[in-house]
C-alpha atoms as a PDB file:
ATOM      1  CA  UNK A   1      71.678 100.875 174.332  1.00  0.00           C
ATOM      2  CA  UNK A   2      70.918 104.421 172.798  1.00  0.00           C
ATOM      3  CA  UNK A   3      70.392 104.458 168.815  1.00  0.00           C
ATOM      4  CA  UNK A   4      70.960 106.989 166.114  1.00  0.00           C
ATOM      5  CA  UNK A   5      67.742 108.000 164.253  1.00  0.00           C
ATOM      6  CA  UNK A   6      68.129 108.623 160.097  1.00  0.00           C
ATOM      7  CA  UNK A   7      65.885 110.728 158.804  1.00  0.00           C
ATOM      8  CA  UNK A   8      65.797 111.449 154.831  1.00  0.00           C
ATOM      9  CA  UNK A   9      63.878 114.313 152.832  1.00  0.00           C
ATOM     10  CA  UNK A  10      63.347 111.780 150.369  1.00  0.00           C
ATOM     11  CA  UNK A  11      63.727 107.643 149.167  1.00  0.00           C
ATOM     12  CA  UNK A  12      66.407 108.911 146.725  1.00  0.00           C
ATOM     13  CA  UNK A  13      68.830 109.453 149.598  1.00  0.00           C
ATOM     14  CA  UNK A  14      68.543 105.926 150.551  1.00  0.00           C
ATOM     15  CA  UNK A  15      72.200 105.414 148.705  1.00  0.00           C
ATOM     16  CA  UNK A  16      74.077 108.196 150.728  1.00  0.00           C
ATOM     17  CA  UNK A  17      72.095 106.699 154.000  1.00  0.00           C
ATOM     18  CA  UNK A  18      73.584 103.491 153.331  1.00  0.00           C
ATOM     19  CA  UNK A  19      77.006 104.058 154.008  1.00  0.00           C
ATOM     20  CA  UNK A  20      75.428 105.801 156.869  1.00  0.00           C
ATOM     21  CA  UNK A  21      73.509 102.392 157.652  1.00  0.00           C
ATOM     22  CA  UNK A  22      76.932 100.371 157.255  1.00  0.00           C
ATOM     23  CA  UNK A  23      79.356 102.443 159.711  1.00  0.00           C
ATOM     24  CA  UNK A  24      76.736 102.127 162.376  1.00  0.00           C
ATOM     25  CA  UNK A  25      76.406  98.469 161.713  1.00  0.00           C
ATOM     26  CA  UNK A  26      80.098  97.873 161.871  1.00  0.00           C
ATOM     27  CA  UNK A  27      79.817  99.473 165.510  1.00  0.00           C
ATOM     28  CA  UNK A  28      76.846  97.650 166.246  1.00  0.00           C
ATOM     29  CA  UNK A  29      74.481 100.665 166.859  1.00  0.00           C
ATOM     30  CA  UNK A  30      71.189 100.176 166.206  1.00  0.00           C
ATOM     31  CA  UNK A  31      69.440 102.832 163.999  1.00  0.00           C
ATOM     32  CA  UNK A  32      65.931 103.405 162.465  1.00  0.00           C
ATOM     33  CA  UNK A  33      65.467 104.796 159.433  1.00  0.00           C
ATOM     34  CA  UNK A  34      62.401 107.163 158.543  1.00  0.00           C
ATOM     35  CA  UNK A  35      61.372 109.094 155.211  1.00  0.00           C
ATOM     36  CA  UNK A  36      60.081 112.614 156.053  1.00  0.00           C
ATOM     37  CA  UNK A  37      59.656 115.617 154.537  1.00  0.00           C
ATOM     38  CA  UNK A  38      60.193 119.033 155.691  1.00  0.00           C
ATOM     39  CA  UNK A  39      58.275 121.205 153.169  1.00  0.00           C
ATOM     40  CA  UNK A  40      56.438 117.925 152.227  1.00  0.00           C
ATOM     41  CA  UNK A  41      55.087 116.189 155.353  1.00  0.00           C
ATOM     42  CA  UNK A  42      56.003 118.585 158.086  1.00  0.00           C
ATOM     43  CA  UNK A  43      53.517 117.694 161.352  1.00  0.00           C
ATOM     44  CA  UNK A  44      55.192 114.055 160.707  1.00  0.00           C
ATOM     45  CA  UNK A  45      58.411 115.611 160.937  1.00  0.00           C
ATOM     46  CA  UNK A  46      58.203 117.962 163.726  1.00  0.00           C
ATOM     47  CA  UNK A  47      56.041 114.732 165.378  1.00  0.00           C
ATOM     48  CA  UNK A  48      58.819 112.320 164.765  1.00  0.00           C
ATOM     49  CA  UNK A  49      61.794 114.630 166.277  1.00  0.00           C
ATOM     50  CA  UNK A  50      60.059 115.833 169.306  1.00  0.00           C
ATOM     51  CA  UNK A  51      59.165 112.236 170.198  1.00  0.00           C
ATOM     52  CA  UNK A  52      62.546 111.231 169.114  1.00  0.00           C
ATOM     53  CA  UNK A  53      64.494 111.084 172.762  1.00  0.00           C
ATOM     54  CA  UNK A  54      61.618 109.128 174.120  1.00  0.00           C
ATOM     55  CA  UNK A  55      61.410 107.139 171.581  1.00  0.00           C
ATOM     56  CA  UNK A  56      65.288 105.785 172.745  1.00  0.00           C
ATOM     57  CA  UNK A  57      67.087 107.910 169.689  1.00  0.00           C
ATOM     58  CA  UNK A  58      70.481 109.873 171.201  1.00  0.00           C
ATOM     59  CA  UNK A  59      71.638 111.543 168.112  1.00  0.00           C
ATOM     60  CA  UNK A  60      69.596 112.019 164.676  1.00  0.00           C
ATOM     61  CA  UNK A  61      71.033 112.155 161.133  1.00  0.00           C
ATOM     62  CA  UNK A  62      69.225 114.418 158.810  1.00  0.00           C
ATOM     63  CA  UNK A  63      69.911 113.542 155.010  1.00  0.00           C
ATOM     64  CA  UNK A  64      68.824 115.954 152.391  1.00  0.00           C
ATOM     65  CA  UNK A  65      69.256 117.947 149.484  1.00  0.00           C
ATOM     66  CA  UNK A  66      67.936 121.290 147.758  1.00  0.00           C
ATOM     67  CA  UNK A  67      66.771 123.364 149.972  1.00  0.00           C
ATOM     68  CA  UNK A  68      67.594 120.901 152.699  1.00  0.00           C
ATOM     69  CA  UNK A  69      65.655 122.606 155.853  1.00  0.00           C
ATOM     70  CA  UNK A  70      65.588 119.203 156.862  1.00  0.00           C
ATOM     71  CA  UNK A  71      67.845 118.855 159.618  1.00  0.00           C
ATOM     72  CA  UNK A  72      67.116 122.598 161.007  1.00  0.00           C
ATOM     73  CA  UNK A  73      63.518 121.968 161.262  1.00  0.00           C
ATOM     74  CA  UNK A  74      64.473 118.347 163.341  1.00  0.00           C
ATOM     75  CA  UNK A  75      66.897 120.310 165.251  1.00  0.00           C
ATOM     76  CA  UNK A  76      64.278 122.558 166.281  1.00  0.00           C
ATOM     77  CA  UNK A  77      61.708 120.620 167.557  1.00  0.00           C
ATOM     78  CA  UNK A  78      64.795 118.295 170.036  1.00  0.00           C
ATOM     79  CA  UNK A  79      67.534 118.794 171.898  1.00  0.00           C
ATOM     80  CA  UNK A  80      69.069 115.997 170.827  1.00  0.00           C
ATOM     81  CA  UNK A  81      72.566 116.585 168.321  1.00  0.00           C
ATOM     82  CA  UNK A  82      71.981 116.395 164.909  1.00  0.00           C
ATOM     83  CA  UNK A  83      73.948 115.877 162.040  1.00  0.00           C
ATOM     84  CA  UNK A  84      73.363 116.922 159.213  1.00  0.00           C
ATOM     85  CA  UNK A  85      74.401 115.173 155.720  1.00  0.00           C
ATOM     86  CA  UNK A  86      73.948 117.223 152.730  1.00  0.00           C
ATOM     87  CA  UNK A  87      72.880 115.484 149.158  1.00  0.00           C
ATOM     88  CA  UNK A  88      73.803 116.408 145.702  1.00  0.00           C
ATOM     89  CA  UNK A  89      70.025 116.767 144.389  1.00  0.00           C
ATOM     90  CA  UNK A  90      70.141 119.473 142.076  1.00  0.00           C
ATOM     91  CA  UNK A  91      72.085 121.570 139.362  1.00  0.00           C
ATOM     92  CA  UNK A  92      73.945 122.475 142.001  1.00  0.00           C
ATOM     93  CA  UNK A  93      75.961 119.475 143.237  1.00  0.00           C
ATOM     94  CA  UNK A  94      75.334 119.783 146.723  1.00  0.00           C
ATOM     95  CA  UNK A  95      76.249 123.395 147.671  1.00  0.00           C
ATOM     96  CA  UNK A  96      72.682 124.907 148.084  1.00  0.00           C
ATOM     97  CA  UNK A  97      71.802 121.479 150.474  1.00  0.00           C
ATOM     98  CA  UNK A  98      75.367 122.393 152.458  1.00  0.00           C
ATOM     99  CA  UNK A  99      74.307 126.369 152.827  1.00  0.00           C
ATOM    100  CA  UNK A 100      70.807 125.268 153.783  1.00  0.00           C
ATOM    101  CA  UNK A 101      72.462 123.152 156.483  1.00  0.00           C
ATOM    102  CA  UNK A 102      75.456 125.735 158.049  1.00  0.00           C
ATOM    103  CA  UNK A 103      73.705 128.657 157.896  1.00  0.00           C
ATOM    104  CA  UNK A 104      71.832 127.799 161.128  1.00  0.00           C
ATOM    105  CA  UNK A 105      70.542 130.932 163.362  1.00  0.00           C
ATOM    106  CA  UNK A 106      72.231 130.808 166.869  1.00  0.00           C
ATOM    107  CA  UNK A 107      70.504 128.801 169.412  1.00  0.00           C
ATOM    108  CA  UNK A 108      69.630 125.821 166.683  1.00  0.00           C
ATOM    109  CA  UNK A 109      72.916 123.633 166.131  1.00  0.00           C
ATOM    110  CA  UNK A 110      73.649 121.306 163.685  1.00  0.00           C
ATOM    111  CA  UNK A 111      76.429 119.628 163.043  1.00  0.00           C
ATOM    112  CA  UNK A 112      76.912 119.184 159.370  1.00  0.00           C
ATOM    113  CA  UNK A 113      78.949 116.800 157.242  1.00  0.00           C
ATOM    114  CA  UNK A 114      80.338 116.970 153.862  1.00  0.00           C
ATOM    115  CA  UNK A 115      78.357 116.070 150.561  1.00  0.00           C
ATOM    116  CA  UNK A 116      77.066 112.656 149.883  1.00  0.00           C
ATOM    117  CA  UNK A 117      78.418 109.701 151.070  1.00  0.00           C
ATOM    118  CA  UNK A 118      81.913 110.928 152.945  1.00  0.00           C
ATOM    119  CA  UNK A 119      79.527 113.208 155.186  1.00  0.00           C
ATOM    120  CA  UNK A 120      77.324 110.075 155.726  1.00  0.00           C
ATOM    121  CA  UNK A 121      80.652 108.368 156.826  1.00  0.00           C
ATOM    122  CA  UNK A 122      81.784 110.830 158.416  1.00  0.00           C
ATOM    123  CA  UNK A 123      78.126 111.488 160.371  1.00  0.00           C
ATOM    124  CA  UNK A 124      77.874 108.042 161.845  1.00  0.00           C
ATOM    125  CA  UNK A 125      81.154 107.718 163.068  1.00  0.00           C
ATOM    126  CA  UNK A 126      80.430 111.061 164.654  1.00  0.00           C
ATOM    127  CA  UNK A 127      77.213 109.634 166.090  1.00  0.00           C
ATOM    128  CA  UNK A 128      79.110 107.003 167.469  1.00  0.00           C
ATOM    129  CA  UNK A 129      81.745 109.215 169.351  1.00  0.00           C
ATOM    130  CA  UNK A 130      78.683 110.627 170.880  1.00  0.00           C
ATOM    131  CA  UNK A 131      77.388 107.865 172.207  1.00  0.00           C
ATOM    132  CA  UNK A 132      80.742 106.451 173.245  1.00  0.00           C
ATOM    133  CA  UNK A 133      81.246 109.324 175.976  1.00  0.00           C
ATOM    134  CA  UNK A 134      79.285 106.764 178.439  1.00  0.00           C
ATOM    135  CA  UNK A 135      79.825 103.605 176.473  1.00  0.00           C
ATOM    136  CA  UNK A 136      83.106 101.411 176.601  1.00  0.00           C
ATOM    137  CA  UNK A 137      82.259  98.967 173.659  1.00  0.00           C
ATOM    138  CA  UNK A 138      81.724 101.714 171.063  1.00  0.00           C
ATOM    139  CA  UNK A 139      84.707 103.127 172.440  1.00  0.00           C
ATOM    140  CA  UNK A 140      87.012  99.933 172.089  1.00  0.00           C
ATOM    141  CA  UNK A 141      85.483 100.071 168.515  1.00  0.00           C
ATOM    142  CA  UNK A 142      86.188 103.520 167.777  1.00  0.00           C
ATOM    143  CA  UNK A 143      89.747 102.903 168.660  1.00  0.00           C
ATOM    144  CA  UNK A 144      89.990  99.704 166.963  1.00  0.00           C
ATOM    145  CA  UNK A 145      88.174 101.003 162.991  1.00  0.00           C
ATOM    146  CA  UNK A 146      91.132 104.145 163.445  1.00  0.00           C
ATOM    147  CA  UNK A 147      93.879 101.428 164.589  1.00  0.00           C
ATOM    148  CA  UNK A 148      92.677  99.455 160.990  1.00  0.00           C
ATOM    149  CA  UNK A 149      92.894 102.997 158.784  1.00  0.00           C
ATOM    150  CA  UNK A 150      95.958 103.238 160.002  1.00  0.00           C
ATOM    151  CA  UNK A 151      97.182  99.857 159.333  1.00  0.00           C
ATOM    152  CA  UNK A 152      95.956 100.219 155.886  1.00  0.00           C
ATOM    153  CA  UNK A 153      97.740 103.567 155.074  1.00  0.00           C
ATOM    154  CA  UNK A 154     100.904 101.899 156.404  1.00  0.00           C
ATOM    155  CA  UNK A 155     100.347  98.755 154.318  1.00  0.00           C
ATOM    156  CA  UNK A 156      99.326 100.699 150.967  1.00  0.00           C
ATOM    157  CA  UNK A 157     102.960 102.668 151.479  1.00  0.00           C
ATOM    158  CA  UNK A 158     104.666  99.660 151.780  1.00  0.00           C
ATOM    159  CA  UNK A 159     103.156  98.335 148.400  1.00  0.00           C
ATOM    160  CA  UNK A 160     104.241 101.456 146.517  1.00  0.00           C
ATOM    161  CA  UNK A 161     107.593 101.390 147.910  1.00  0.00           C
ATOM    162  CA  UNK A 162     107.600  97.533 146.369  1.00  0.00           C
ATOM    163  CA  UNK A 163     106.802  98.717 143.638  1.00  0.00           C
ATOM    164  CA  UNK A 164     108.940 101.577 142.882  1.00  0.00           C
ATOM    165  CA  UNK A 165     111.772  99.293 143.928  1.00  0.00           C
ATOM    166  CA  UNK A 166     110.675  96.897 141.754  1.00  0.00           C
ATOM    167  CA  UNK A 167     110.734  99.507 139.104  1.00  0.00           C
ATOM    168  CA  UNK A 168     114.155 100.929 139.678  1.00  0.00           C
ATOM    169  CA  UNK A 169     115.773  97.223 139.266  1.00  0.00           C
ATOM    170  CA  UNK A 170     113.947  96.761 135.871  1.00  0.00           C
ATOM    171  CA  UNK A 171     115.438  99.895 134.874  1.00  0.00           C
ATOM    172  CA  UNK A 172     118.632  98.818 136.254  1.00  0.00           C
ATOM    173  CA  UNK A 173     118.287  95.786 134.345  1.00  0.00           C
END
């Protein structure tokens, strides 16, 4: 089976990586995770992405903030996709990391996510959509994890409508 490769600028991303880390282990995708620097350790970078298909990764998720060249400097050295998550590191909150990320020159795509940990949500079940094109299982649980959000909008409705019936015979009362 193919797995997703999650590379972060930095240890303090480990807590957006982990919801990351817990959507591909509810679809049972294996991952690796790997510290690595763009401005900071970049021949460890650029070594790590360009070995990265033959190394059995399909997709890559790039976590970083600041400056957060991150994810264009993986996608550069691979063909493989890669999604990018952007970090709230600085002043900032986030929005220099997203810039950093979208404002890819043609030719280099990245796919990026929203800040923190709903673009790390949001990047592995993207990740696994990728890999379910060929793969039947990760589609069954693609369709399944959206069959449960669903269930649990339709349950949550039917508690407020308890409750505001509840409410209306107390006023009643």
């Amino acid at each position: 089976m193919s797995k997703v490769g999650i590379i972060m600028g930095s240890k303090s991303d480990l807590g957006v990586a982990e919801t990351a880390i817990n959507i591909l282990d509810e679809f049972e995708i294996p991952y690796e995770v790997i510290v690595s620097s763009a401005h900071r350790t970049p021949e460890r970078t650029g070594e790590w992405s360009r070995n990265a298909q033959k190394n059995g990764f399909s997709v890559i998720i790039a976590i970083a903030g600041a400056a957060a060249h991150l994810a264009g400097v993986v996608a550069s050295e691979t063909n493989l996709p890669v999604i990018a998550v952007p970090v709230s590191a600085t002043s900032l909150g986030g929005i220099d990391a997203l810039l950093s990320m979208v404002q890819m020159p043609g030719g280099i795509p990245v796919a990026t996510m929203a800040i923190g940990s709903a673009g790390a949500k949001n990047a592995a079940i993207f990740s696994a959509q990728i890999l379910a094109v060929d793969n039947y299982d990760i589609q069954a649980r693609l369709k399944s994890y959206r069959e449960n959000m669903r269930d649990k909008v339709y349950s949550a409705n039917e508690e407020v409508q308890n409750m505001l019936e509840a409410r209306k015979q107390d006023a009643g009362s």
